[in-house]
C-alpha atoms as a PDB file:
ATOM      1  CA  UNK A   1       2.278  -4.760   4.054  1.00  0.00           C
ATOM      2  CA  UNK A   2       1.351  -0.986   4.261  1.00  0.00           C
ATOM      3  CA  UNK A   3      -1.227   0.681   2.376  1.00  0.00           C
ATOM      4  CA  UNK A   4      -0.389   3.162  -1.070  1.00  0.00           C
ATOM      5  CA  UNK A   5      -2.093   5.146  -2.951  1.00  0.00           C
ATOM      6  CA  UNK A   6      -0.702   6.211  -6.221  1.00  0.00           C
ATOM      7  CA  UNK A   7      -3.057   9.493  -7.358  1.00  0.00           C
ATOM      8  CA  UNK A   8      -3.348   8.795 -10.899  1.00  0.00           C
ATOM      9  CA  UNK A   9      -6.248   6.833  -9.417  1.00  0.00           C
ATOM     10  CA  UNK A  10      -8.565  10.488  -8.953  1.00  0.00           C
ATOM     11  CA  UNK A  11      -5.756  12.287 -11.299  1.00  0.00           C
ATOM     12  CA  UNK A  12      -9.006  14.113 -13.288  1.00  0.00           C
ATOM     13  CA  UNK A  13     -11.545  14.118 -10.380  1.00  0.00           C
ATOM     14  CA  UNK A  14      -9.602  15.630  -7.371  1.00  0.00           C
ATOM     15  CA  UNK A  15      -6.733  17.727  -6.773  1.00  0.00           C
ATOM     16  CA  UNK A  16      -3.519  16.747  -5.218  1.00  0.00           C
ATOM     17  CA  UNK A  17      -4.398  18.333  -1.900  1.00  0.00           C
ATOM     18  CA  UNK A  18      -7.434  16.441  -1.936  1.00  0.00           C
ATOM     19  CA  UNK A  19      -5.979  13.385  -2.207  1.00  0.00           C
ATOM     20  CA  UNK A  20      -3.574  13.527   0.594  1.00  0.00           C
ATOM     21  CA  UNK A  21      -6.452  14.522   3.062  1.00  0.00           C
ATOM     22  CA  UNK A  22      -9.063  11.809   1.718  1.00  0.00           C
ATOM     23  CA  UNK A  23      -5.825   9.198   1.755  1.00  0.00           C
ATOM     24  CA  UNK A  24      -5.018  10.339   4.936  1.00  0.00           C
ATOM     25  CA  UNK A  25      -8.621  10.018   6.514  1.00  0.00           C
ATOM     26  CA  UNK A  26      -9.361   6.824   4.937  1.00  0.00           C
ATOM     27  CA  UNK A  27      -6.270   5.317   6.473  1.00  0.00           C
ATOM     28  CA  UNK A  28      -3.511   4.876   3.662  1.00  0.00           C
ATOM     29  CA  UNK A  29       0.061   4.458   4.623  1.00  0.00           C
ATOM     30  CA  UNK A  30       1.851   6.149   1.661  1.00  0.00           C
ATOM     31  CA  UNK A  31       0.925   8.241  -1.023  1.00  0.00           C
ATOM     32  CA  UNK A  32       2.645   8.422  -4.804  1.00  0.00           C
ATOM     33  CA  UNK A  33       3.007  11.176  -6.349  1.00  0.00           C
ATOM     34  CA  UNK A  34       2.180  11.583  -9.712  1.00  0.00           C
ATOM     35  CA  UNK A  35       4.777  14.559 -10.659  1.00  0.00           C
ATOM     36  CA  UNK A  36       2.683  15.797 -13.691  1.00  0.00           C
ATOM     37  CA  UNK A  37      -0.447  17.065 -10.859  1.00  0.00           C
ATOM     38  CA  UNK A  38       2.283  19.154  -9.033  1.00  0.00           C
ATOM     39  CA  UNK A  39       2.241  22.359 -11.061  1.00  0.00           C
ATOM     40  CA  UNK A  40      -1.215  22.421 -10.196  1.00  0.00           C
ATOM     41  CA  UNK A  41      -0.575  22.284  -6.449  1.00  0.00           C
ATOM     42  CA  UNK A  42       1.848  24.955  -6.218  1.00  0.00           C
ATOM     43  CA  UNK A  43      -0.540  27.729  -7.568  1.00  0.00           C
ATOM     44  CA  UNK A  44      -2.091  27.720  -4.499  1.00  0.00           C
ATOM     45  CA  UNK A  45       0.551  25.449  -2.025  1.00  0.00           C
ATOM     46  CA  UNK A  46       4.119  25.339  -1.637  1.00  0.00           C
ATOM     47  CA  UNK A  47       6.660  22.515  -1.077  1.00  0.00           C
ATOM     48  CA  UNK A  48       6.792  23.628   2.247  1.00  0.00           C
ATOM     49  CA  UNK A  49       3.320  23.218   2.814  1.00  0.00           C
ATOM     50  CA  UNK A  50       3.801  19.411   1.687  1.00  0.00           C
ATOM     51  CA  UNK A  51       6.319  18.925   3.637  1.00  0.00           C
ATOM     52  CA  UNK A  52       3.768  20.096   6.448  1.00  0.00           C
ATOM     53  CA  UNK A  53       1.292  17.953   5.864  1.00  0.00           C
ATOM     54  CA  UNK A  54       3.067  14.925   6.074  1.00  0.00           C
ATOM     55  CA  UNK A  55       5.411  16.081   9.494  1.00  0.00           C
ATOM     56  CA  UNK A  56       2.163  16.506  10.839  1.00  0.00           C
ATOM     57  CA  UNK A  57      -0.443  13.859   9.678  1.00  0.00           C
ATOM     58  CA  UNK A  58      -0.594   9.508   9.279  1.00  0.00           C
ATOM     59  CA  UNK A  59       0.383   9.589   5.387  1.00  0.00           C
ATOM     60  CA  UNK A  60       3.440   9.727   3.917  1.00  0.00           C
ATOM     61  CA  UNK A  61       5.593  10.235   0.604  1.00  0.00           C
ATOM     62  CA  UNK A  62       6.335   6.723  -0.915  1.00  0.00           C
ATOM     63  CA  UNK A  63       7.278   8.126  -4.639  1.00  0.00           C
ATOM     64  CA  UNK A  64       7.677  10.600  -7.327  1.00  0.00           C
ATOM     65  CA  UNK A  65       6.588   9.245 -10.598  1.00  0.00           C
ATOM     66  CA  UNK A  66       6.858   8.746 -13.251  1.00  0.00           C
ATOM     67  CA  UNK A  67       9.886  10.043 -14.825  1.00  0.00           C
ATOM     68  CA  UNK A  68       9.433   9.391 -18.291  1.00  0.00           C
ATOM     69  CA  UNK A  69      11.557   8.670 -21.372  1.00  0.00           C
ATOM     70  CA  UNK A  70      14.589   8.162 -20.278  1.00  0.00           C
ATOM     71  CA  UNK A  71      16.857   5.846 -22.357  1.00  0.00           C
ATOM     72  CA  UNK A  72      17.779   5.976 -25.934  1.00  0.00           C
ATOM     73  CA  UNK A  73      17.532   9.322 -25.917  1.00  0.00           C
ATOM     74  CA  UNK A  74      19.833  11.901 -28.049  1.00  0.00           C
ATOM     75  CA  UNK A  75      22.423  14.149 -26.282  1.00  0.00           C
ATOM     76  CA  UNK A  76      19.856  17.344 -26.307  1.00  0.00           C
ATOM     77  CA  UNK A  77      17.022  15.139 -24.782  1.00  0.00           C
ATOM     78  CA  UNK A  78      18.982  13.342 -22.169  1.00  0.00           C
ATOM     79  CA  UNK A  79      20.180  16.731 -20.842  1.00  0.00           C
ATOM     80  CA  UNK A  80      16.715  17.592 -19.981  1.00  0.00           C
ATOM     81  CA  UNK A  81      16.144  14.318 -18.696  1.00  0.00           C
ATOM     82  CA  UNK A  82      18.736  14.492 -16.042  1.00  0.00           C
ATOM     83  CA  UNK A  83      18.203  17.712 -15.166  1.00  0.00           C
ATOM     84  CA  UNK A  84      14.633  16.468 -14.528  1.00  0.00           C
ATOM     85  CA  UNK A  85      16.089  14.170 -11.953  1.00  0.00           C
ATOM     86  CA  UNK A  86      18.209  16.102 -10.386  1.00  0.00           C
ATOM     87  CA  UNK A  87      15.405  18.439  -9.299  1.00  0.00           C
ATOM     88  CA  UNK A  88      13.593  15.320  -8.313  1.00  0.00           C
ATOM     89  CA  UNK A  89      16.122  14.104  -6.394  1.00  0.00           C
ATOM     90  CA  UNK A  90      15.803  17.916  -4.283  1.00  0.00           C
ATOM     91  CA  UNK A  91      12.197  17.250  -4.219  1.00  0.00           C
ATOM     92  CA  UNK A  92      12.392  13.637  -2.569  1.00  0.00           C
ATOM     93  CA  UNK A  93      14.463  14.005   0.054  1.00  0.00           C
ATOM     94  CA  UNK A  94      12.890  17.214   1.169  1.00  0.00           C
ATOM     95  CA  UNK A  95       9.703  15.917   1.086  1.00  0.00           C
ATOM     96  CA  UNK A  96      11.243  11.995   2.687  1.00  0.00           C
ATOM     97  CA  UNK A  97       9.758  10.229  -0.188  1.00  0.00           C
ATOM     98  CA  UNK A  98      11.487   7.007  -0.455  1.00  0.00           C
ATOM     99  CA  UNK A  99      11.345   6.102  -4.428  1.00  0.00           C
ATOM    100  CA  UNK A 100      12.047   7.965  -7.939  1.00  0.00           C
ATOM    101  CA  UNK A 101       9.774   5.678 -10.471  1.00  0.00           C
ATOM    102  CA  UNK A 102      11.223   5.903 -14.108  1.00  0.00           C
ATOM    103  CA  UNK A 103       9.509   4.429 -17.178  1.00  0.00           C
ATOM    104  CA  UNK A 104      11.535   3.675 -20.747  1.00  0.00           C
ATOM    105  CA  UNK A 105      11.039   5.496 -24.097  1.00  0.00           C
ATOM    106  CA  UNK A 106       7.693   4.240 -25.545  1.00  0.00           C
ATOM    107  CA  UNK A 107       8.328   4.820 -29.485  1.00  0.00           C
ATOM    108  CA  UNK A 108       7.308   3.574 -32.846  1.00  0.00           C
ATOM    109  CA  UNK A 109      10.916   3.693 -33.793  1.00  0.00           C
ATOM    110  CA  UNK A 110      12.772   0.316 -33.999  1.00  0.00           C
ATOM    111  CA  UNK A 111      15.554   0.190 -31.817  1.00  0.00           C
ATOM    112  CA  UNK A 112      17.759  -3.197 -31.571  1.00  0.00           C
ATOM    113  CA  UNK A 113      17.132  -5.089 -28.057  1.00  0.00           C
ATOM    114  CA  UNK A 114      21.147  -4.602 -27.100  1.00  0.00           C
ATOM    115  CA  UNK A 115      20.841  -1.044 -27.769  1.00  0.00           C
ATOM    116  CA  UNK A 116      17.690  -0.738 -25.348  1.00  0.00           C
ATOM    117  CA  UNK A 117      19.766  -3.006 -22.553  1.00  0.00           C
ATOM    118  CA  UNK A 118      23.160  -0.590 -22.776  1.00  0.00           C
ATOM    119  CA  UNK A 119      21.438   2.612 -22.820  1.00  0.00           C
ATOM    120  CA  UNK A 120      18.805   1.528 -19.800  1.00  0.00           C
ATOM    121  CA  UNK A 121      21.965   0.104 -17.989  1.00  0.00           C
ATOM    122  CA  UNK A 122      24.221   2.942 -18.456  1.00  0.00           C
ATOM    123  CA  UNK A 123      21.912   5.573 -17.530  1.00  0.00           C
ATOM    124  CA  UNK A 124      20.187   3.949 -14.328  1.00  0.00           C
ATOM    125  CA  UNK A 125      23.830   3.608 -13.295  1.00  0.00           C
ATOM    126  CA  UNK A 126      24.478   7.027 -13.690  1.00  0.00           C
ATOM    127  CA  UNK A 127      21.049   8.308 -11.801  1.00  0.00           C
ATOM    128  CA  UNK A 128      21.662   5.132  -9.024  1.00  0.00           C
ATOM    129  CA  UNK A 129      25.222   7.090  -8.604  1.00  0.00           C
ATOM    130  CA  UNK A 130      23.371  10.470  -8.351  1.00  0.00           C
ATOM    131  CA  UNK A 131      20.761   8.773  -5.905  1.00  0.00           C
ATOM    132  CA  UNK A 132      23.023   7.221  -3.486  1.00  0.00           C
ATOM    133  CA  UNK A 133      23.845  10.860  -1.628  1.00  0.00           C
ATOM    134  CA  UNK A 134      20.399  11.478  -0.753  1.00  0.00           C
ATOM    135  CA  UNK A 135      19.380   7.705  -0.209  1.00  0.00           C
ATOM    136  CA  UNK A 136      16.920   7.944  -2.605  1.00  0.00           C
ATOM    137  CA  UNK A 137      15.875   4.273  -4.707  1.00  0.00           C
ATOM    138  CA  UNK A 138      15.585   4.134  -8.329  1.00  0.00           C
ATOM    139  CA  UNK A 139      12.737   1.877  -9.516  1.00  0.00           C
ATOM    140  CA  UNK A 140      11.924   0.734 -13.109  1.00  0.00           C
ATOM    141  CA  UNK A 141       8.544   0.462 -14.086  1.00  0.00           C
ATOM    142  CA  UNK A 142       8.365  -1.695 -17.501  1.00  0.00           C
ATOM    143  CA  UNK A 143       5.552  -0.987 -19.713  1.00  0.00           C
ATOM    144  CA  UNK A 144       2.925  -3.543 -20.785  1.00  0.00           C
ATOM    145  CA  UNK A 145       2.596  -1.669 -24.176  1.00  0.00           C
ATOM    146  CA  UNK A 146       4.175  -2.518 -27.894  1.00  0.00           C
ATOM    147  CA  UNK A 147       5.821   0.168 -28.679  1.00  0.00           C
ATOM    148  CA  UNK A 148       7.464   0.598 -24.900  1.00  0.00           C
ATOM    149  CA  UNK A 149      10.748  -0.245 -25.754  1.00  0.00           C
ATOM    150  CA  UNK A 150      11.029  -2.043 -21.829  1.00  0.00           C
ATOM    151  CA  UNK A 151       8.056  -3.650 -21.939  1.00  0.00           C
ATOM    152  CA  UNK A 152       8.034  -7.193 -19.542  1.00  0.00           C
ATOM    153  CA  UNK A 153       9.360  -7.767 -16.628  1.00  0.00           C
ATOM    154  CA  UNK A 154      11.805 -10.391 -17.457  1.00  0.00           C
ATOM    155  CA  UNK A 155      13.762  -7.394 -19.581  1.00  0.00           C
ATOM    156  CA  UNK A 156      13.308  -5.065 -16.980  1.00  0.00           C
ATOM    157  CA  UNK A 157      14.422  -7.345 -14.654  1.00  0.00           C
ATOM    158  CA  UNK A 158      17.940  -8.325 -16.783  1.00  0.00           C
ATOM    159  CA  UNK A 159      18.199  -4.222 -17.096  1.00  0.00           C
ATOM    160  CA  UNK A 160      18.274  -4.412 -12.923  1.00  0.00           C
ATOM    161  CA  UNK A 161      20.495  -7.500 -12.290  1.00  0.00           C
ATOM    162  CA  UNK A 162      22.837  -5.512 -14.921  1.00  0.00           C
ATOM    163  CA  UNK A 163      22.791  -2.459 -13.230  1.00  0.00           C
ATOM    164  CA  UNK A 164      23.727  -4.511  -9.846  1.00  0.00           C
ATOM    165  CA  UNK A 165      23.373  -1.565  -7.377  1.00  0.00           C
ATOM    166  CA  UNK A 166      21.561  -1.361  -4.175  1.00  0.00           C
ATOM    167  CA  UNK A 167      19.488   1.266  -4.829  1.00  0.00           C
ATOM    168  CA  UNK A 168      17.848  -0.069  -8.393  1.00  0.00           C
ATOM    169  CA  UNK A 169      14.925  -2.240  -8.287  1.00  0.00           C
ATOM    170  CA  UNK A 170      11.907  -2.856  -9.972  1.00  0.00           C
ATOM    171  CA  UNK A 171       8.399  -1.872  -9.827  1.00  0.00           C
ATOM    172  CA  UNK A 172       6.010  -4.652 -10.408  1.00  0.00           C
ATOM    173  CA  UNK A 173       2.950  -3.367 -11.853  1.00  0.00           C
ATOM    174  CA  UNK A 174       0.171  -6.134 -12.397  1.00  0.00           C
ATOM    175  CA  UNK A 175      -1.445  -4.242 -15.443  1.00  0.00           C
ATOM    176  CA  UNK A 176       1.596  -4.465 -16.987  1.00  0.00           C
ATOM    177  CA  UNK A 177       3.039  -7.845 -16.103  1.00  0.00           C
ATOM    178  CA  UNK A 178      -0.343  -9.218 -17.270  1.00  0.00           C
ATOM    179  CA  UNK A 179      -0.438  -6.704 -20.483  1.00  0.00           C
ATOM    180  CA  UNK A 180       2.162  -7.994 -22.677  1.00  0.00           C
ATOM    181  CA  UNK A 181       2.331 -11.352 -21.579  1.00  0.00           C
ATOM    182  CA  UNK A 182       5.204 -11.234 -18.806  1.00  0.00           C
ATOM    183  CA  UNK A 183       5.111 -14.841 -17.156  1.00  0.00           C
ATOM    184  CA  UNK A 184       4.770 -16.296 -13.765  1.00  0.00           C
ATOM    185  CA  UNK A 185       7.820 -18.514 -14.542  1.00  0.00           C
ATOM    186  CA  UNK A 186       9.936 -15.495 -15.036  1.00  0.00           C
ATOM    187  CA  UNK A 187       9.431 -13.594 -11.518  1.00  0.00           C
ATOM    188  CA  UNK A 188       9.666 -17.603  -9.724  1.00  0.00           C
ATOM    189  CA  UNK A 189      13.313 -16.752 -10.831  1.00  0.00           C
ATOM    190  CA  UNK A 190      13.891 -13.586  -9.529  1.00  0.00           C
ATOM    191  CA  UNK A 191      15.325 -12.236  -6.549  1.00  0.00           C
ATOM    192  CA  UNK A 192      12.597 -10.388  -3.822  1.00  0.00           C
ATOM    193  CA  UNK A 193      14.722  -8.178  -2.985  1.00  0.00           C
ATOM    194  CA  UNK A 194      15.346  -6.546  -6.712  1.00  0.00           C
ATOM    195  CA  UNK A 195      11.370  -5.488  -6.589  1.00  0.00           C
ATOM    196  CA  UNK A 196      10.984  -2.620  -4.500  1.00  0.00           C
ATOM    197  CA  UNK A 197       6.873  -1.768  -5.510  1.00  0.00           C
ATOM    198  CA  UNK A 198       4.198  -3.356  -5.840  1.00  0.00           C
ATOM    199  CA  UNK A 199       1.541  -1.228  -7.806  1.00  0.00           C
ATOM    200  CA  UNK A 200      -1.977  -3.212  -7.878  1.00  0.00           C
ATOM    201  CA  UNK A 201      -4.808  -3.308  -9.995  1.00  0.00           C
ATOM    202  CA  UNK A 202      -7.052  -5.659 -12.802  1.00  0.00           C
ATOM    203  CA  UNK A 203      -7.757  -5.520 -15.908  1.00  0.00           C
ATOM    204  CA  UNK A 204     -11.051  -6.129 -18.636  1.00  0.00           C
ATOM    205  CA  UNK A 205     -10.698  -9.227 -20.104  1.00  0.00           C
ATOM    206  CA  UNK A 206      -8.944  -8.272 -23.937  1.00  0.00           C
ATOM    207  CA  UNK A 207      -6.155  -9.923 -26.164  1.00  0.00           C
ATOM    208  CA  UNK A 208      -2.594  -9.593 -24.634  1.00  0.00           C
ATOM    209  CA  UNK A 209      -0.993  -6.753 -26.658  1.00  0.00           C
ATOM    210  CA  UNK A 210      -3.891  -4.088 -26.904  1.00  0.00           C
ATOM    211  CA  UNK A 211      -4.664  -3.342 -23.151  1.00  0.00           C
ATOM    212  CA  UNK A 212      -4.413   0.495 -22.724  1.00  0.00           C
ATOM    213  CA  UNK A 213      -4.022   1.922 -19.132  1.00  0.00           C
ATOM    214  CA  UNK A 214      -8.044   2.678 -19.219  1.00  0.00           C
ATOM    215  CA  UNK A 215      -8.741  -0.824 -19.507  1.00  0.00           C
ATOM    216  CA  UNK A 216      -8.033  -0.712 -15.375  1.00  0.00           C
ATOM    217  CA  UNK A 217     -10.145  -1.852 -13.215  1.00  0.00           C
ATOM    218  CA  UNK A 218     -10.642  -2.340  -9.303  1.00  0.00           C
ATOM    219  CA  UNK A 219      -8.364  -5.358  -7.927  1.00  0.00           C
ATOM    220  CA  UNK A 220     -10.760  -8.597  -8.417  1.00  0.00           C
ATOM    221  CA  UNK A 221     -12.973  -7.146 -10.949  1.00  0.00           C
ATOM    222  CA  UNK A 222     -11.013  -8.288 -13.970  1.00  0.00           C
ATOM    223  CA  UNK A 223      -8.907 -11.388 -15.237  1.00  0.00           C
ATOM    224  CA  UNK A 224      -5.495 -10.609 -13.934  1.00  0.00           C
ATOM    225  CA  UNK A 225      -4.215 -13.816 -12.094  1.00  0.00           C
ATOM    226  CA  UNK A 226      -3.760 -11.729  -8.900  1.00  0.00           C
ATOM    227  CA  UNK A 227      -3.714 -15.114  -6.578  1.00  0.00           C
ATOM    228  CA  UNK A 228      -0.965 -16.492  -8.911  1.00  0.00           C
ATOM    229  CA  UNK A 229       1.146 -13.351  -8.728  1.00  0.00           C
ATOM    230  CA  UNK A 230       1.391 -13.011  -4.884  1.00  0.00           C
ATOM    231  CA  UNK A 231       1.377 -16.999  -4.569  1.00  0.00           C
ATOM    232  CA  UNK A 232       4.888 -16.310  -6.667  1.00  0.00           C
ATOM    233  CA  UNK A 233       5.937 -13.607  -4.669  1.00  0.00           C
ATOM    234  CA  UNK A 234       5.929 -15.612  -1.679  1.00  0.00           C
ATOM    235  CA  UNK A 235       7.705 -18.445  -3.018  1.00  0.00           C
ATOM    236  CA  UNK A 236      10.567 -16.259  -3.727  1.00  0.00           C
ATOM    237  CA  UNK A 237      10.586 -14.601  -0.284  1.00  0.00           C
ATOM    238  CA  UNK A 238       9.136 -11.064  -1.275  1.00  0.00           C
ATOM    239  CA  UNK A 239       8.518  -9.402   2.218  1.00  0.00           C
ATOM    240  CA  UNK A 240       7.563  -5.923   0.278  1.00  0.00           C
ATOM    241  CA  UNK A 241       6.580  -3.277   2.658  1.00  0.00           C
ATOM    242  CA  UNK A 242       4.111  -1.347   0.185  1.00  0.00           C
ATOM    243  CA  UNK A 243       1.504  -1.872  -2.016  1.00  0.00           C
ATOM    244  CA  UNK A 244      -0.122   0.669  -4.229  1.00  0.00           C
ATOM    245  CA  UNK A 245      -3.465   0.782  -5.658  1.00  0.00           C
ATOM    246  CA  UNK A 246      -2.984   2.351  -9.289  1.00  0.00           C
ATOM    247  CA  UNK A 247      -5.806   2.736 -11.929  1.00  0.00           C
ATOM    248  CA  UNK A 248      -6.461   5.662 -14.795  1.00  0.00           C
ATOM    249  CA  UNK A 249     -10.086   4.248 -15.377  1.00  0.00           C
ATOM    250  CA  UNK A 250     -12.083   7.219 -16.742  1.00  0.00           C
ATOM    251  CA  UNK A 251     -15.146   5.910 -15.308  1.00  0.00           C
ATOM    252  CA  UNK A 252     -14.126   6.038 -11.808  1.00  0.00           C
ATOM    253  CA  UNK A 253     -12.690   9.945 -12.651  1.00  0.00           C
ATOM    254  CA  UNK A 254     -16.309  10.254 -12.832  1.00  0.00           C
ATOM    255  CA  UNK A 255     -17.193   9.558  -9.480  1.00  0.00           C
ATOM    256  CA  UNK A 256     -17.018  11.393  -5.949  1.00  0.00           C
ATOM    257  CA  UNK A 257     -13.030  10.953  -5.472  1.00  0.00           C
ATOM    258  CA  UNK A 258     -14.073   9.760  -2.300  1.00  0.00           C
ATOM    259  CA  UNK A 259     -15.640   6.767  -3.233  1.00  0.00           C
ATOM    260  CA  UNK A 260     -12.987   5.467  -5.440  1.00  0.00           C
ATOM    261  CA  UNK A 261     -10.770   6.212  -2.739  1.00  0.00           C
ATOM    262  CA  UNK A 262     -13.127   4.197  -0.236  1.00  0.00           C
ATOM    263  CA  UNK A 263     -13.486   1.319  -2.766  1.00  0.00           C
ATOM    264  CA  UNK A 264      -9.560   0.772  -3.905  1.00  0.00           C
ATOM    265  CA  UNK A 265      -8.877   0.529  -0.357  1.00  0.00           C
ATOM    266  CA  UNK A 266     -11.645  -2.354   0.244  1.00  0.00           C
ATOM    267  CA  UNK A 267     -10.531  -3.748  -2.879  1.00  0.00           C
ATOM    268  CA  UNK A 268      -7.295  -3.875  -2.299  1.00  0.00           C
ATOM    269  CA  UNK A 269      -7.470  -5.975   1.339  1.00  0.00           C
ATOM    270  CA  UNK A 270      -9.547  -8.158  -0.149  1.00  0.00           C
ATOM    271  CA  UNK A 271      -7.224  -9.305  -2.970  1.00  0.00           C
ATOM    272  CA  UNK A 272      -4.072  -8.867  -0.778  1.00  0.00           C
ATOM    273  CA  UNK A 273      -4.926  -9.933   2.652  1.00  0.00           C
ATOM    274  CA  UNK A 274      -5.232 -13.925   1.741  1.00  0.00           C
ATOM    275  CA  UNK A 275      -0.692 -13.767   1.087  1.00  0.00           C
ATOM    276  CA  UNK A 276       0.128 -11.017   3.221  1.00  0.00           C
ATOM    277  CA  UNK A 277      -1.020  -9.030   5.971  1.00  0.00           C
ATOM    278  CA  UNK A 278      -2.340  -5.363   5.802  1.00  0.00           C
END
């Protein structure tokens, strides 16, 4: 399994140039993009200059992410939304990234269950179809959060057998399997090959249904059942190629990006290397 790192890990304490030379020194495979840092980066860099750096050095582009929103949106939004991708699209295969991440509509609005299911299916179809020309992957990233109207991975996963293309799979985030409750039992029925990510990572030890993204911690320094979730991937044949670290702990943004680099990569190994080799 080959090495990610997904920058929202140092996404206050180091720019995205930084990260691809520390990722690249430290001996990543792959690098994720978080889109949101790349305004920054093109004050002073170009695409082209991306595109440089990985022709010429170890790393390379695994994903753009995360575009958000997506479904259930009205006519006006949705416009934006696909134009969004469409650029994306452009930026992926010029840079050879591999994956376009999207994550659902997180709102306090109710909206009915079905209505979630259509509008996800109908408009991954759509972006899948879009996709397919520049062999890009679409992958769904449920959200372990209340008011994320996609928000375990057994209705993310229905959304993706639904969908039934190729090119449409799921990223399996542990933070958010473990977050709102999503069940072992659930992934022993799924399919490897819908679940094209793997982004890992722990969590502090609060009630199911209040975990915020900052509750993230190193990979064996919470209570996620990280031994359970690969033992399950195994049983159902997942030969994944990647694995991501992913955290948004303020108190690592407040050390040397460096170290937390250094330390998700040890981390990682440890918690991955006893199901699957690095």
């Amino acid at each position: 399994m080959k090495l990610g790192y997904n920058v929202a890990t140092t996404k206050e304490n180091a720019t995205l140039q930084q990260e691809l030379e520390l990722c690249d020194k430290h001996g990543y495979d792959f690098i994720e993009i978080q889109m949101d840092k790349m305004p920054e980066y093109l004050k002073t860099h170009t695409l082209e200059d991306m595109k440089a750096f990985f022709d010429t050095h170890h790393i390379k582009p695994l994903s753009l992410n995360a575009l958000q929103f997506f479904n259930n949106r009205n006519d006006a939004d949705y416009r934006v939304v696909l134009d969004e991708f469409k650029e994306w699209l452009e930026i992926a295969h010029y840079l050879g990234a591999k994956y376009i991440v999207l994550v659902p509509l997180v709102t306090e609005t109710k909206i009915l269950n079905k209505a979630i299911h259509d509008s996800c299916v109908k408009v991954m179809t759509e972006f899948a179809t879009l996709a397919e020309a520049y062999h890009i992957k679409i992958a769904l990233e449920f959200l372990g959060a209340p008011y994320a109207t996609v928000n375990t991975f057994q209705q993310a996963y229905d959304i993706v057998e639904d969908v039934a293309k190729p090119n449409v799979g799921l990223v399996l985030d542990f933070f958010h399997f473990h977050a709102m409750g999503s069940n072992l039992a659930d992934l022993r029925k799924a399919k490897a090959e819908n679940i094209f990510l793997l982004h890992i990572n722990d969590v502090d030890d609060y009630p199911i249904g209040i975990l915020t993204d900052e509750d993230r911690c190193f990979p064996g320094h919470g209570v996620i059942d990280i031994k359970g979730i690969f033992n399950t991937l195994r049983e159902i044949g997942f030969q994944g190629e990647f694995i991501s670290i992913e955290l948004f702990r303020p108190e690592y943004y407040r050390l040397p990006a460096e170290d937390v680099i250094v330390k998700s990569k040890e981390t990682v190994k440890e918690s991955v290397q006893p199901f699957y080799p690095i």
